[in-house]
N, C-alpha and C. Protein backbone atom coordinates (compact mmCIF):
# COMPACT_ATOMS: atom_id res chain seq x y z
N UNK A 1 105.88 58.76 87.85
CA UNK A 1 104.81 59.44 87.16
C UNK A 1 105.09 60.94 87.12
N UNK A 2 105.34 61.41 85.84
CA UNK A 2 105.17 63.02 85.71
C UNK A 2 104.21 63.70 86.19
N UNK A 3 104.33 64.63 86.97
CA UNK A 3 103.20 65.54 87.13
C UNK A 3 103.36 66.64 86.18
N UNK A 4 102.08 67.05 85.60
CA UNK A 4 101.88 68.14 84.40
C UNK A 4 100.79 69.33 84.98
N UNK A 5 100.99 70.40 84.69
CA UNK A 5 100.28 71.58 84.98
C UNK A 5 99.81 72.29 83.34
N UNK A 6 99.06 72.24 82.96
CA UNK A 6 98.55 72.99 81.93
C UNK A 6 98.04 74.08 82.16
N UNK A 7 98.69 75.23 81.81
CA UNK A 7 97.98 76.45 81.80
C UNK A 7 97.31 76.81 80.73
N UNK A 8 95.90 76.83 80.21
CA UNK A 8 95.24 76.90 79.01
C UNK A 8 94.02 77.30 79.10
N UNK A 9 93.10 77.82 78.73
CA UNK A 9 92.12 78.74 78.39
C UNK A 9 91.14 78.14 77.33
N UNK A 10 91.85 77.32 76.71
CA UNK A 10 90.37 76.54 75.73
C UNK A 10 89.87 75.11 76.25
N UNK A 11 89.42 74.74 76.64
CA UNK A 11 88.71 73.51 77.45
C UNK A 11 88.72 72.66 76.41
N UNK A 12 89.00 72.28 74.87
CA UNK A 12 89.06 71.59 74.09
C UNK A 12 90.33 71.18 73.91
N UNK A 13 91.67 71.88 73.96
CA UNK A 13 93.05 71.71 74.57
C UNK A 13 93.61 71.10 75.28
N UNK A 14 92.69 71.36 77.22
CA UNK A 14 93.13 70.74 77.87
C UNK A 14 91.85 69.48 78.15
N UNK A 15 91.48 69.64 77.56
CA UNK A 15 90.63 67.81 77.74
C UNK A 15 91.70 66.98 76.56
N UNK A 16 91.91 67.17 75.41
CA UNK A 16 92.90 66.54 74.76
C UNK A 16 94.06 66.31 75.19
N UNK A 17 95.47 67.24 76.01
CA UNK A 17 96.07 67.45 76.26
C UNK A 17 95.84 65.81 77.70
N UNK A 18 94.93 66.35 78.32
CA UNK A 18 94.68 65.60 79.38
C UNK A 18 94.84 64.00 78.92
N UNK A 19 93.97 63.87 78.00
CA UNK A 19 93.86 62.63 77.53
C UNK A 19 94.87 61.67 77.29
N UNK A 20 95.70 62.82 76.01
CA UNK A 20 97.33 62.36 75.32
C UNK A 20 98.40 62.01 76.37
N UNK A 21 98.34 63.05 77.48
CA UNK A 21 99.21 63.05 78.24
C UNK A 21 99.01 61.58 79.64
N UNK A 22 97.95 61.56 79.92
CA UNK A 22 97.32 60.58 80.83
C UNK A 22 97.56 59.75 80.34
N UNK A 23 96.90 59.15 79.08
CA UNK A 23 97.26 57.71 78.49
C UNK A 23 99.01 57.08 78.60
N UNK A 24 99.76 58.28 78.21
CA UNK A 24 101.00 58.26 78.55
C UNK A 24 101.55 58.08 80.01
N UNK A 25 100.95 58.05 81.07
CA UNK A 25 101.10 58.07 82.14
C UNK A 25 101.57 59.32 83.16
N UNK A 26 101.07 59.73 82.40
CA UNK A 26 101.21 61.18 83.48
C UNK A 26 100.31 61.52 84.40
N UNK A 27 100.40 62.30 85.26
CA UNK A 27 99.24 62.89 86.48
C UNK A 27 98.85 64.20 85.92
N UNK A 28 97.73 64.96 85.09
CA UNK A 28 97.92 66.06 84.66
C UNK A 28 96.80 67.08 85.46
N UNK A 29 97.07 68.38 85.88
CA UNK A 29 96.04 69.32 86.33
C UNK A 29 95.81 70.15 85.67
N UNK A 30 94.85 71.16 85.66
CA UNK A 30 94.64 71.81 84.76
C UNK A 30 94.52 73.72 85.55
N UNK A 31 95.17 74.68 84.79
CA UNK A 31 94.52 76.01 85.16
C UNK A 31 93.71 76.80 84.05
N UNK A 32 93.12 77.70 84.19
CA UNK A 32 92.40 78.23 82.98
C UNK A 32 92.76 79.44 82.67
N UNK A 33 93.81 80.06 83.91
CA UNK A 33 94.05 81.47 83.54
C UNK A 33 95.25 81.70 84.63
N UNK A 34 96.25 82.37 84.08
CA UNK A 34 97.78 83.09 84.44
C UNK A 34 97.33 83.00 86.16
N UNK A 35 96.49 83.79 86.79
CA UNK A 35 95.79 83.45 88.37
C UNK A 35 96.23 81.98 88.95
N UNK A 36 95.09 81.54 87.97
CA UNK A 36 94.86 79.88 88.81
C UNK A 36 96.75 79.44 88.48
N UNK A 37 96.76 79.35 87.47
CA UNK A 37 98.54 78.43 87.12
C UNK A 37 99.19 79.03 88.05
N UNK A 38 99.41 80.40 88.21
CA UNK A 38 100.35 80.36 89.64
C UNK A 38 100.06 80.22 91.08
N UNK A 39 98.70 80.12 91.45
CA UNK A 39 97.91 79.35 92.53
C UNK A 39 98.23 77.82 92.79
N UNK A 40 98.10 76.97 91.27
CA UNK A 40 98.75 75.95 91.74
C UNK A 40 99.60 75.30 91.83
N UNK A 41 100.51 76.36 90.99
CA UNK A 41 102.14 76.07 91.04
C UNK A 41 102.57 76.19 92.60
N UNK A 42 102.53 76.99 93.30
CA UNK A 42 102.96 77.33 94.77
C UNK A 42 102.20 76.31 95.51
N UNK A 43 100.71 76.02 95.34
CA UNK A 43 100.32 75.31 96.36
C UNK A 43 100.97 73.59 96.13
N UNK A 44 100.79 73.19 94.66
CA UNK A 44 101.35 71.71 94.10
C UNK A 44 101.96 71.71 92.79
N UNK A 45 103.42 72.29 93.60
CA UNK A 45 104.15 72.09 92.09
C UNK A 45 104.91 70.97 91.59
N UNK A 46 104.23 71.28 89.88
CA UNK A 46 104.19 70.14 89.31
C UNK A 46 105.65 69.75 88.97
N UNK A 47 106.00 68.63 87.85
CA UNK A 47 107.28 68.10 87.14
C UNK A 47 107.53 69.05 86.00
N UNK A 48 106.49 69.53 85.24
CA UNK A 48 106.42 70.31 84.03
C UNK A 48 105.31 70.94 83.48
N UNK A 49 105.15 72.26 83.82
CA UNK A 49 103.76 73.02 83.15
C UNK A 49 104.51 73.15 81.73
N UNK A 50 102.58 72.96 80.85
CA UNK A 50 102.97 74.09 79.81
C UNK A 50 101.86 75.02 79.66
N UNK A 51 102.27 75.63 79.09
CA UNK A 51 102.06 77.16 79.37
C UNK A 51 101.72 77.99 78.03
N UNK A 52 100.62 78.20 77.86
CA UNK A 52 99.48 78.97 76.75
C UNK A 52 99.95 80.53 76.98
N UNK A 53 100.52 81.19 76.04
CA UNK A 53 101.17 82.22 76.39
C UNK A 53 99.72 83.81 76.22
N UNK A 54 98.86 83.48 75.78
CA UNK A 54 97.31 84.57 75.77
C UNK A 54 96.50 83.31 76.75
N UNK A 55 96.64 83.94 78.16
CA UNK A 55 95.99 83.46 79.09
C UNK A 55 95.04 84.74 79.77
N UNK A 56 93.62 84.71 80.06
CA UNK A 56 93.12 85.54 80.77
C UNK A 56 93.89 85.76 82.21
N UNK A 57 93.54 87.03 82.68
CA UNK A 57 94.09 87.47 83.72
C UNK A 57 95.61 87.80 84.04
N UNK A 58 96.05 87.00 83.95
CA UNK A 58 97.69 87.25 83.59
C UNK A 58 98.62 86.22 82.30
N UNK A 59 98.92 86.99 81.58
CA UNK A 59 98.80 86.06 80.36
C UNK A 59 100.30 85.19 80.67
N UNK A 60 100.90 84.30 79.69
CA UNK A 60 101.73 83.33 79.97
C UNK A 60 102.80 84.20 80.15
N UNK A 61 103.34 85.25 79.58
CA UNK A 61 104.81 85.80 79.36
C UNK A 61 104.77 86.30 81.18
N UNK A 62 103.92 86.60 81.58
CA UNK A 62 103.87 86.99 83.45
C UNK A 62 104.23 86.24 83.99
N UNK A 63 103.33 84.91 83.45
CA UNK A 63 103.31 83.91 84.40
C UNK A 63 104.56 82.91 84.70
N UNK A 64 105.43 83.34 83.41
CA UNK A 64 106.61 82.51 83.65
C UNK A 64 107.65 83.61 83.80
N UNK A 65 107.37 84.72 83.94
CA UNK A 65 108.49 85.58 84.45
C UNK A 65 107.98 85.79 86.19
N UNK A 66 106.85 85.09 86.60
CA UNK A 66 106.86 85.08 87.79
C UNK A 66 107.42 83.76 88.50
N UNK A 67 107.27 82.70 87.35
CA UNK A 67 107.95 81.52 87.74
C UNK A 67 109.73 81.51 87.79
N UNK A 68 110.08 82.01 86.78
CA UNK A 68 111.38 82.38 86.90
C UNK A 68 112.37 83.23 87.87
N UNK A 69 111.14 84.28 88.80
CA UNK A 69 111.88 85.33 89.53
C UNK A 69 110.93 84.44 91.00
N UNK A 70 110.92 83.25 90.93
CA UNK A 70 110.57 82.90 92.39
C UNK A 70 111.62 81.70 92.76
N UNK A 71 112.49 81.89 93.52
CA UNK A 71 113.33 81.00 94.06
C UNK A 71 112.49 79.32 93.74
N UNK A 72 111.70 79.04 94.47
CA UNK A 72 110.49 77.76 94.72
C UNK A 72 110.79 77.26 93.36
N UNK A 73 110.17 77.91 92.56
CA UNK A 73 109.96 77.60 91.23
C UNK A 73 111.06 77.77 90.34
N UNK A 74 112.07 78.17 90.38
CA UNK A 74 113.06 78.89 89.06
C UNK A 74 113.57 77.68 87.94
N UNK A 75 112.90 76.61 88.63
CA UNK A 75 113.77 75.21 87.70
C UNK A 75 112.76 74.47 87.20
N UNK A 76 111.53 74.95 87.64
CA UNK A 76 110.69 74.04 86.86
C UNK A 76 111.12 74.26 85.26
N UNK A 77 110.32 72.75 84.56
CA UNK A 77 110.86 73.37 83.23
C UNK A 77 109.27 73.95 83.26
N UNK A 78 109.48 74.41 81.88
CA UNK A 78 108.18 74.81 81.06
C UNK A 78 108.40 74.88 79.67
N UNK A 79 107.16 74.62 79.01
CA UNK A 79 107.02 73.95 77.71
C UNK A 79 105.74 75.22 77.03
N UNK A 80 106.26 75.87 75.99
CA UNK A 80 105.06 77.11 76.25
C UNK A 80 104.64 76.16 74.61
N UNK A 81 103.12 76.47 74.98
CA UNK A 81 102.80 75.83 73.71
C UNK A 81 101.41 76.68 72.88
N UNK A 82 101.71 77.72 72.40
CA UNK A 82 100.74 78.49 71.84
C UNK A 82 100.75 79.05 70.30
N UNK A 83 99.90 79.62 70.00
CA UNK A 83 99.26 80.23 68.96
C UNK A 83 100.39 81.50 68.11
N UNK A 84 101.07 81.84 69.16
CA UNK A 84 101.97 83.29 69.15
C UNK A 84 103.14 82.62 68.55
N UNK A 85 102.74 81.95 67.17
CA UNK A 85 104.53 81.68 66.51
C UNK A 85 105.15 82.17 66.21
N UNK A 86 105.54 83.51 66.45
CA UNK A 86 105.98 84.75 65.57
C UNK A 86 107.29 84.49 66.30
N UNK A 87 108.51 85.07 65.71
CA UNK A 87 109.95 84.89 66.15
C UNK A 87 110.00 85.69 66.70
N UNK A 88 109.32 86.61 66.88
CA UNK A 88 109.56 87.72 67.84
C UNK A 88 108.96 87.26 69.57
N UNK A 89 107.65 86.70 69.55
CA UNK A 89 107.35 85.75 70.80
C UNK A 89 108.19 85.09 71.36
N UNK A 90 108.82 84.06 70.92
CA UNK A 90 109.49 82.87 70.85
C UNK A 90 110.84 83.43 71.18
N UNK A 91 111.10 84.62 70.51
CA UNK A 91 112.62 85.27 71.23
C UNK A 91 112.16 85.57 72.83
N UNK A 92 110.95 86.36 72.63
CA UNK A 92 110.78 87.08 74.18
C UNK A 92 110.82 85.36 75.41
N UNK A 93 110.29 84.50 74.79
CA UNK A 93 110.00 83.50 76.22
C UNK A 93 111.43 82.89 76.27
N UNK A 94 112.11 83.14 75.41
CA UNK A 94 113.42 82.67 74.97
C UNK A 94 114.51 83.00 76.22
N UNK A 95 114.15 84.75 76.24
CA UNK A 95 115.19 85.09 76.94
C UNK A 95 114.35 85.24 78.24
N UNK A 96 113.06 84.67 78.52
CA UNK A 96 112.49 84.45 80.10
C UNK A 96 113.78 83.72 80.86
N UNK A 97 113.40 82.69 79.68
CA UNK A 97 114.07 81.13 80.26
C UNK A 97 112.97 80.35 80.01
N UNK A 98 112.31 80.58 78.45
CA UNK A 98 111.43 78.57 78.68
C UNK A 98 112.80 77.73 78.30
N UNK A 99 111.78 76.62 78.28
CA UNK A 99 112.77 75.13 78.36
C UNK A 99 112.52 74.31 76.91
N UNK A 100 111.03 74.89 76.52
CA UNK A 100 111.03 74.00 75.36
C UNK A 100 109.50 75.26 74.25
N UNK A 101 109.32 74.87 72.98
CA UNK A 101 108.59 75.76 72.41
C UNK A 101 108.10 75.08 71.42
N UNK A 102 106.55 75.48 71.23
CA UNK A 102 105.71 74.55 70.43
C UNK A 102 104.69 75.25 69.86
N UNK A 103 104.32 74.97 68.85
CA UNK A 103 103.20 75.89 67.90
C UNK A 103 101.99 75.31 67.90
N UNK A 104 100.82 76.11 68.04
CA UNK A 104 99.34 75.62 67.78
C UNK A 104 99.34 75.68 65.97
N UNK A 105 98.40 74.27 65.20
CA UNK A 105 98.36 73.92 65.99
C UNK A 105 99.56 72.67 66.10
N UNK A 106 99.40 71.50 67.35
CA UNK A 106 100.54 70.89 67.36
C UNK A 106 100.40 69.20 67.13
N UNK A 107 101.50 68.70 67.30
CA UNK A 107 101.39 67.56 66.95
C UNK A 107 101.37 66.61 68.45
N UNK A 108 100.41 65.35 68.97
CA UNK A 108 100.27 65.10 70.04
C UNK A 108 101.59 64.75 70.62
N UNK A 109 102.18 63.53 69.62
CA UNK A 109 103.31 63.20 69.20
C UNK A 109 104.48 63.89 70.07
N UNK A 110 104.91 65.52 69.27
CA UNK A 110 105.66 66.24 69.94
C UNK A 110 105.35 66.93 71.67
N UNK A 111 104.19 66.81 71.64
CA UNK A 111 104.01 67.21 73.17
C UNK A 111 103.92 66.33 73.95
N UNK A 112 103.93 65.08 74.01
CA UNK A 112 104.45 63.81 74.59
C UNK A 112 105.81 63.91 75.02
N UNK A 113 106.48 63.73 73.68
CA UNK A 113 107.57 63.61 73.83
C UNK A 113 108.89 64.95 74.26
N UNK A 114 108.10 65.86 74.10
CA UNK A 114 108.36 67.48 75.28
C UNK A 114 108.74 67.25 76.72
N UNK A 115 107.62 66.59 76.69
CA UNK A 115 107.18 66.20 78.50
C UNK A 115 107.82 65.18 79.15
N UNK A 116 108.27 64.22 77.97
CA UNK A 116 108.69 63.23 78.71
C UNK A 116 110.69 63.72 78.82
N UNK A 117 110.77 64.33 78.02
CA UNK A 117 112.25 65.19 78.07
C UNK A 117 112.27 66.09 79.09
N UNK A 118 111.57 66.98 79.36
CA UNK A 118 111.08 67.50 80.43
C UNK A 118 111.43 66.80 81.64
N UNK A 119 110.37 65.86 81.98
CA UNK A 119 109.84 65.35 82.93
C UNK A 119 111.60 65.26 83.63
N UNK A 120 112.76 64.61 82.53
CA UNK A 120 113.55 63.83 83.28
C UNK A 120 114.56 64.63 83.80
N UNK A 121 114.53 65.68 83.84
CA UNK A 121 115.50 66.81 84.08
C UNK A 121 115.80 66.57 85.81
């Protein structure tokens, strides 16, 4: 069973997200803001967050340059899946180090099948 970490901010997202991904058999948790996602990355880290890059408090581009510069974490994958399609975004998480990149809005379809590529790393 995959474990999934959603970092996301709209509660209509991650109840869907939850859903798509669960039915699929995943274990999924949820954060609401850059804070909580790296709270529960350290305390229970997951198989594969993804990661809403306009997150309150510390937005996604932090949160995975804090995931990236922490030994613990440097291999999780991550799957950033937001609103910010601009090639200029998508360069910046590019050269973080995400693992995978997805546009709001998205197809359930492709974020399934993200995760499950993900997952097997």
């Amino acid at each position: 069973m995959t474990r999934v970490l959603i970092a996301e901010d709209d509660a209509n997202i991650v109840e869907l997200l939850s859903f798509v991904l669960g039915r699929d058999g995943c274990a999924v948790t949820a954060a609401l803001d850059g804070d909580e996602a790296l709270r529960c990355l350290r305390s229970a880290p997951p198989d594969v967050m993804i990661l809403d890059l306009m997150l309150p408090k510390r937005n996604g581009f932090e949160v995975l340059k804090a995931v990236r510069s922490d030994p613990a974490l440097r291999a999780l994958p991550v799957l950033v899946l937001t609103a910010k399609g601009q090639a200029r975004d998508r360069s910046l998480v590019e050269g973080i180090g995400v693992d995978g990149f997805l546009t709001k809005p998205f197809s359930n379809t492709d974020v399934v099948e993200a995760v499950r590529r993900l997952g097997r790393r």
